[in-house]
N, C-alpha and C. Protein backbone atom coordinates (compact mmCIF):
# COMPACT_ATOMS: atom_id res chain seq x y z
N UNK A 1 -8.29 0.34 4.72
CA UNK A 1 -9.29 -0.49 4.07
C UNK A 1 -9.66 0.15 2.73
N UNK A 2 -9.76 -0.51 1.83
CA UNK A 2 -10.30 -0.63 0.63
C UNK A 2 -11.88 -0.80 -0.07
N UNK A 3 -12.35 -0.07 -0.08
CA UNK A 3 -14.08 0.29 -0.35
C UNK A 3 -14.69 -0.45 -1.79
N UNK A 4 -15.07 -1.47 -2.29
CA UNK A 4 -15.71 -1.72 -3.62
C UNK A 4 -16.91 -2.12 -3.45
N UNK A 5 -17.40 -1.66 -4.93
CA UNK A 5 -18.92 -1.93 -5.02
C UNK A 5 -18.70 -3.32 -5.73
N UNK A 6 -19.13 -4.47 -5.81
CA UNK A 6 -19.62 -5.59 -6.45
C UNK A 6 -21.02 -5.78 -7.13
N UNK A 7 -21.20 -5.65 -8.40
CA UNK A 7 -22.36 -6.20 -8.74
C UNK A 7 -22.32 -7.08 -10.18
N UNK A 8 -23.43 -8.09 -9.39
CA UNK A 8 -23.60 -9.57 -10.01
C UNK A 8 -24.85 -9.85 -10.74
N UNK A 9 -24.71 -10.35 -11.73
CA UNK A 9 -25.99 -10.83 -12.29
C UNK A 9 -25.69 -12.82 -12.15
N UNK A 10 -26.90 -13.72 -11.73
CA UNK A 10 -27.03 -14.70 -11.60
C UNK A 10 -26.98 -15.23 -12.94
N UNK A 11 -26.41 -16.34 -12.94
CA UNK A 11 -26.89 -17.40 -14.18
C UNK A 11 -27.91 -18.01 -13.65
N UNK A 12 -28.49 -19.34 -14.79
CA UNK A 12 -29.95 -19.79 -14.21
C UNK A 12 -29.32 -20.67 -13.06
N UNK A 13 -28.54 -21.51 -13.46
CA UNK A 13 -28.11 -21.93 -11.68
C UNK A 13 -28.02 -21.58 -10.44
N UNK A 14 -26.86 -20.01 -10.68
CA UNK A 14 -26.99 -19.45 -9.43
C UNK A 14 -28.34 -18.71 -9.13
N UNK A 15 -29.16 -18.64 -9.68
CA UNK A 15 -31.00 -18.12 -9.61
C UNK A 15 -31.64 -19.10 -9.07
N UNK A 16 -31.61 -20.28 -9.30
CA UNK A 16 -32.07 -21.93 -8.72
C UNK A 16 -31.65 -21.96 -7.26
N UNK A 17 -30.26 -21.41 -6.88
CA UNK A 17 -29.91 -21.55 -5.62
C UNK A 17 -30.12 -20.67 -4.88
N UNK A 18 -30.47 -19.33 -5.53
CA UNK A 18 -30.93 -18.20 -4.52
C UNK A 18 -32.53 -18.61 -4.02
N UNK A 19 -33.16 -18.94 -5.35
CA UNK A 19 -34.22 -18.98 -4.83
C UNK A 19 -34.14 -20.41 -3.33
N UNK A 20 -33.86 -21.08 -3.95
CA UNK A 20 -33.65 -22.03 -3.19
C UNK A 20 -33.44 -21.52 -1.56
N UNK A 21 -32.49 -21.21 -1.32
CA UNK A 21 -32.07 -20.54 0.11
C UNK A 21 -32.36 -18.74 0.30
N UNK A 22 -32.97 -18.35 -0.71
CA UNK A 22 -33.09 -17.22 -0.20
C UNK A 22 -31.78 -16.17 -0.01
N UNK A 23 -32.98 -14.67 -0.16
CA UNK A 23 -31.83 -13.82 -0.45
C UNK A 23 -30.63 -13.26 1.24
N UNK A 24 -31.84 -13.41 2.16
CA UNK A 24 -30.81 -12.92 3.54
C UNK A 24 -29.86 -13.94 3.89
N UNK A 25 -30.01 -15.28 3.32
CA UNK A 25 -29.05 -16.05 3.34
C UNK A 25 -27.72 -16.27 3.02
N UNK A 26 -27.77 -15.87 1.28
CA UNK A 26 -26.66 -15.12 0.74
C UNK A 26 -26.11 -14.10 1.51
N UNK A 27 -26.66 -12.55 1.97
CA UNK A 27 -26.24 -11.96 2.46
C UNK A 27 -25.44 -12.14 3.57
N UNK A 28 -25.96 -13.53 4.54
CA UNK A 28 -24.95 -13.94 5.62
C UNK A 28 -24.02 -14.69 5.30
N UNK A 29 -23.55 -15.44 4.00
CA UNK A 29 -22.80 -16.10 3.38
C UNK A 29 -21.38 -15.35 2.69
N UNK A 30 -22.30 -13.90 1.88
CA UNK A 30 -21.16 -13.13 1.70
C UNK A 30 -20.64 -12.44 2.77
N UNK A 31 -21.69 -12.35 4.43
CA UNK A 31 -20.59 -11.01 5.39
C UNK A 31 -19.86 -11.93 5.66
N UNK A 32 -20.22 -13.52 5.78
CA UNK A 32 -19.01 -14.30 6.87
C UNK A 32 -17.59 -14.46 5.71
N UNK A 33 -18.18 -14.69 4.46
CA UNK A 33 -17.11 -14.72 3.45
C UNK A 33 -15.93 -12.93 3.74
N UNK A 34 -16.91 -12.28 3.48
CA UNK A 34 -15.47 -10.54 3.62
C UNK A 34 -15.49 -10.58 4.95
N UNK A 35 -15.75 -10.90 5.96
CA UNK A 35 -15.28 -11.44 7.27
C UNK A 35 -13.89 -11.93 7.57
N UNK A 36 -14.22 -12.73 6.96
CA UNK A 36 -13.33 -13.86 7.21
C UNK A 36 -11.76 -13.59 6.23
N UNK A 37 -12.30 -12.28 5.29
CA UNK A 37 -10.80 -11.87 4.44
C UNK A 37 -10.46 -10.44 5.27
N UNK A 38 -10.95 -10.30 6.63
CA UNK A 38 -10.60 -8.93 7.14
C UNK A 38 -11.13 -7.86 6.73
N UNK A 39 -12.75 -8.36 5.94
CA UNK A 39 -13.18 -6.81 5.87
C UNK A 39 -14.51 -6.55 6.39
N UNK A 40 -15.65 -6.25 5.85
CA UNK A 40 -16.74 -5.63 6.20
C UNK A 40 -17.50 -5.92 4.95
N UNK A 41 -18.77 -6.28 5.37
CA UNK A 41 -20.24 -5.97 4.62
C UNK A 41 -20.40 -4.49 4.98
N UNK A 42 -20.80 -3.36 4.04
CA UNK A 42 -21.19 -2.50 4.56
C UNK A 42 -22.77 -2.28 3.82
N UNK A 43 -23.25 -2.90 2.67
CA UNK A 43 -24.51 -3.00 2.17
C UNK A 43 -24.74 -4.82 1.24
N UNK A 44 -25.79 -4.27 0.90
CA UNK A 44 -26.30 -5.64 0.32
C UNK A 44 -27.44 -4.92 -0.17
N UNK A 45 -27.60 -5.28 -1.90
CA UNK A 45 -29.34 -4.96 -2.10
C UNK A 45 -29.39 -5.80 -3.47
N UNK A 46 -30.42 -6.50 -3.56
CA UNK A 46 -31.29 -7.42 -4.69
C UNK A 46 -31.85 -6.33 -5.56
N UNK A 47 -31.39 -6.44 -6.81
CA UNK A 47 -32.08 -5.69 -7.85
C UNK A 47 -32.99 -6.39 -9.04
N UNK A 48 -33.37 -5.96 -9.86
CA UNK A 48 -33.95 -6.80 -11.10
C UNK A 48 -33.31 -5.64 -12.60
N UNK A 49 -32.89 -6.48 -13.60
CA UNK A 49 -32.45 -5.81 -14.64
C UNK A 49 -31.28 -6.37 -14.82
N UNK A 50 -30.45 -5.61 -15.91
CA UNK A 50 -29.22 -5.96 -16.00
C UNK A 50 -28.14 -6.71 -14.57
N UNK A 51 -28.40 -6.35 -13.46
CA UNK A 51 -27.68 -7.12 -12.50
C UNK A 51 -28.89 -7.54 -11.17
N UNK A 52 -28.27 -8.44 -10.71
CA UNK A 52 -29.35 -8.81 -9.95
C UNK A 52 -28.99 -8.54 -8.39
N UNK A 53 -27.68 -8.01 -8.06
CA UNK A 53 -27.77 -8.11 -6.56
C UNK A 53 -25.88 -7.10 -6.73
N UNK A 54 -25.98 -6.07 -5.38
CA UNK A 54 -25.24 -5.08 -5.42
C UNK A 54 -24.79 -5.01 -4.10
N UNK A 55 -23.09 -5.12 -4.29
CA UNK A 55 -22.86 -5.29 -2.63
C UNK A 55 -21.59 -4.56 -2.38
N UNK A 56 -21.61 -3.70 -1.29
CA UNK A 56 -20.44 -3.02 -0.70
C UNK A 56 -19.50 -3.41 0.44
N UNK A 57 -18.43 -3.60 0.01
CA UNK A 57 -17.83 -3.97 1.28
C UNK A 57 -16.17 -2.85 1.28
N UNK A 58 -16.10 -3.18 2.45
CA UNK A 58 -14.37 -2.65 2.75
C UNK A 58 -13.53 -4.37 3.11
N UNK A 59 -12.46 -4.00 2.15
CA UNK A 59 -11.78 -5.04 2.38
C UNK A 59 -10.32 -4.51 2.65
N UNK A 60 -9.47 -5.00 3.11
CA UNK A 60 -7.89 -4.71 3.53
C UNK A 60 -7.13 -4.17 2.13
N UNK A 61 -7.31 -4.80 0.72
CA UNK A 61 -6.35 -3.86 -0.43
C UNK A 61 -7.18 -4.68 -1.62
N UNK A 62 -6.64 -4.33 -2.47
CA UNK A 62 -7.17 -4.71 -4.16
C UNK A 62 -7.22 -6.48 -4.16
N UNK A 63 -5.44 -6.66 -3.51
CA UNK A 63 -5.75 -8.18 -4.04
C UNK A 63 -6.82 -8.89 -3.46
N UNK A 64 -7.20 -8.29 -2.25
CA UNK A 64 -8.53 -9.18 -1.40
C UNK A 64 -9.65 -8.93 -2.49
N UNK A 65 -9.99 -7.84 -3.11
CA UNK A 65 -10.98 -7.59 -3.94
C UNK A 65 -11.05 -8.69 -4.75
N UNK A 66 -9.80 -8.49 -5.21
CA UNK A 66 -9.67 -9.05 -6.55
C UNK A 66 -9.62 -11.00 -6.32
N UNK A 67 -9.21 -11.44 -5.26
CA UNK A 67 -9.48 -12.91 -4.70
C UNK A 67 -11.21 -13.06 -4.69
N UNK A 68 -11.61 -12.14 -4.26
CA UNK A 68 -13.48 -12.52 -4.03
C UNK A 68 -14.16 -12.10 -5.07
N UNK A 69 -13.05 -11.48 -6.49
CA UNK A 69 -13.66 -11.72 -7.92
C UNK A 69 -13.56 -13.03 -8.43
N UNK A 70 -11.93 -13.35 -7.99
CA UNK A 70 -11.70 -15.10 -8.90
C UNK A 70 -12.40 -15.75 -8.87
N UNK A 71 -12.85 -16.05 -7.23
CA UNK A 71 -13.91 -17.21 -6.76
C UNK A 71 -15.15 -17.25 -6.62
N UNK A 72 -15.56 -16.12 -6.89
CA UNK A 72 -17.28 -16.09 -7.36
C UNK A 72 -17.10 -16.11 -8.61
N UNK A 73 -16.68 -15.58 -9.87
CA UNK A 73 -16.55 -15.81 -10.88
C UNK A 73 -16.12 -17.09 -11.20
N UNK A 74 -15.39 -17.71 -10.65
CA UNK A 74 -15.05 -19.30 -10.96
C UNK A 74 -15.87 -20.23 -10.65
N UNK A 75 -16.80 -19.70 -10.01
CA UNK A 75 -17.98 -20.85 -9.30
C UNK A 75 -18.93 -20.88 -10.77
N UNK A 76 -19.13 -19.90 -11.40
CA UNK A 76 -19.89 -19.93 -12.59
C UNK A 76 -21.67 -20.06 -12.27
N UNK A 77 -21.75 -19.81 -10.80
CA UNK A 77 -23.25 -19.23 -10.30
C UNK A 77 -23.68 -17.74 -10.72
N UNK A 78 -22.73 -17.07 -11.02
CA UNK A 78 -22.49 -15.67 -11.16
C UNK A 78 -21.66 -14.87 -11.53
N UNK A 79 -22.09 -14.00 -12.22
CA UNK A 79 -21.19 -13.16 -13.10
C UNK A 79 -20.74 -11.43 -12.70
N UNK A 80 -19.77 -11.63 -11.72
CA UNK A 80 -19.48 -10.23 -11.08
C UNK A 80 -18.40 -9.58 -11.70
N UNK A 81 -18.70 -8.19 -11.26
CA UNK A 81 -18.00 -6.89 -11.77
C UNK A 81 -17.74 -6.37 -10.53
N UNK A 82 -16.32 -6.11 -10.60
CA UNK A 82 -15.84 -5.44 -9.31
C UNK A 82 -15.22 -3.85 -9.61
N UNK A 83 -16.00 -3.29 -8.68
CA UNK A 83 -16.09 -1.46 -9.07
C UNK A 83 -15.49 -0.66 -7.71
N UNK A 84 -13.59 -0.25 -7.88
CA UNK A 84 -13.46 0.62 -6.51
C UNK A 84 -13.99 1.61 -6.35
N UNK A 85 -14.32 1.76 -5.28
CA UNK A 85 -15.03 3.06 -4.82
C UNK A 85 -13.97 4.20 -3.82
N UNK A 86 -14.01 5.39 -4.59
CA UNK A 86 -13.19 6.38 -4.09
C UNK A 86 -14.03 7.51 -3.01
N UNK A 87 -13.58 7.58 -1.85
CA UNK A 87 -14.19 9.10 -1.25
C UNK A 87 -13.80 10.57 -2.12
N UNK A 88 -14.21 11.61 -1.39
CA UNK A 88 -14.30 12.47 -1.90
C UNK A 88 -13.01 13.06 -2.18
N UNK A 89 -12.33 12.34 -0.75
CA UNK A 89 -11.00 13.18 -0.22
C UNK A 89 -10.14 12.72 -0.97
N UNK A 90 -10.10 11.28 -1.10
CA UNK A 90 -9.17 10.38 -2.06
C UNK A 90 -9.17 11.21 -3.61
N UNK A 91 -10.33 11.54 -4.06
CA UNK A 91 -10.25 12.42 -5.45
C UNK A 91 -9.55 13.99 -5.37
N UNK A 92 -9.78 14.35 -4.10
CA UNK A 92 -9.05 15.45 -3.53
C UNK A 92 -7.68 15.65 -4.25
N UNK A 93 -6.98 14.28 -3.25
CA UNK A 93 -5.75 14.05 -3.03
C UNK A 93 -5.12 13.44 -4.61
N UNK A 94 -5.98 13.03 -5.53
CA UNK A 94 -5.77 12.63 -6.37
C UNK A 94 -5.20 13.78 -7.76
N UNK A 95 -6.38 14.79 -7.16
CA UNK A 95 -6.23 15.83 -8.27
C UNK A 95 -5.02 16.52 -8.44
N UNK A 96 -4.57 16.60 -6.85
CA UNK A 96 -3.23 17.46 -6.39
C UNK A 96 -2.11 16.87 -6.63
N UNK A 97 -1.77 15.80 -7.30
CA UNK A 97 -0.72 14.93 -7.73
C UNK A 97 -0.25 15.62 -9.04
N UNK A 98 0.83 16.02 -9.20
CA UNK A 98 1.37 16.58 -10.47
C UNK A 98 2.09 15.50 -11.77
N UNK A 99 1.03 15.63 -12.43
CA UNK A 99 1.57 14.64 -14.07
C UNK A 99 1.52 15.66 -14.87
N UNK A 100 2.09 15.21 -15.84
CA UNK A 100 2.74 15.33 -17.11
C UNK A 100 1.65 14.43 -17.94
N UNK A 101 1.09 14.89 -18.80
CA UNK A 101 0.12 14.71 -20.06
C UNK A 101 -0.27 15.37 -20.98
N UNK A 102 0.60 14.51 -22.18
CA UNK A 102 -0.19 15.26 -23.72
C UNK A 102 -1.09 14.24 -24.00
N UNK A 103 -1.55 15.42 -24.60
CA UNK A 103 -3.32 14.62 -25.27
C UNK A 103 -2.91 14.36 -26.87
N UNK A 104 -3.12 13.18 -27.37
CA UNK A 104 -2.82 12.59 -28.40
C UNK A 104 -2.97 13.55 -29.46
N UNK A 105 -1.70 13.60 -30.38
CA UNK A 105 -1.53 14.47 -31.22
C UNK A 105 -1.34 15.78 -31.44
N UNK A 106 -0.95 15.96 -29.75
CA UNK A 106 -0.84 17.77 -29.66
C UNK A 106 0.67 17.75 -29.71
């Protein structure tokens, strides 16, 4: 499974409809939605500021991520940013990978 953070800021529409139905509503809308793509809600939280609502899930690989970017973004209720999230170990394992890199102009 695949770990990303999602966070969305509403347009005034999708703000009309939250208020409308409320925020634990959404929240059961998006677990049955990453549910239903084989993954997990693992948080949910409503913010105020630059984004309005921040959500974690595990999903099966990128393209699932990246499918539950198209279609909230295509709905045009909301404007999401999709952010993978790495463990510690994954950066571990990352570091120990041997590349080859020059730094521009050396």
């Amino acid at each position: 499974m695949a770990k990303y953070l999602f966070s969305a800021s509403y347009t005034s529409e999708g703000a009309k409809g939250l208020i409308k139905e409320g925020g634990s509503s959404r929240r059961k809308q998006i677990e049955s939605m990453v549910k239903q793509l084989g993954g997990t809600l693992e948080a949910a939280y409503y913010s105020f500021g630059e984004m309005d609502v921040f959500v974690i899930v595990d999903v099966p690989d990128s393209v699932t991520a990246a499918a539950v970017s198209l279609v909230v973004n295509a709905s045009g209720a909301v404007r999401l940013k999709t952010i993978p999230l790495l463990t510690p170990e994954e950066i571990d394992e990352a570091s120990r990978k041997g590349i080859n890199y020059r730094v521009p102009g050396a």
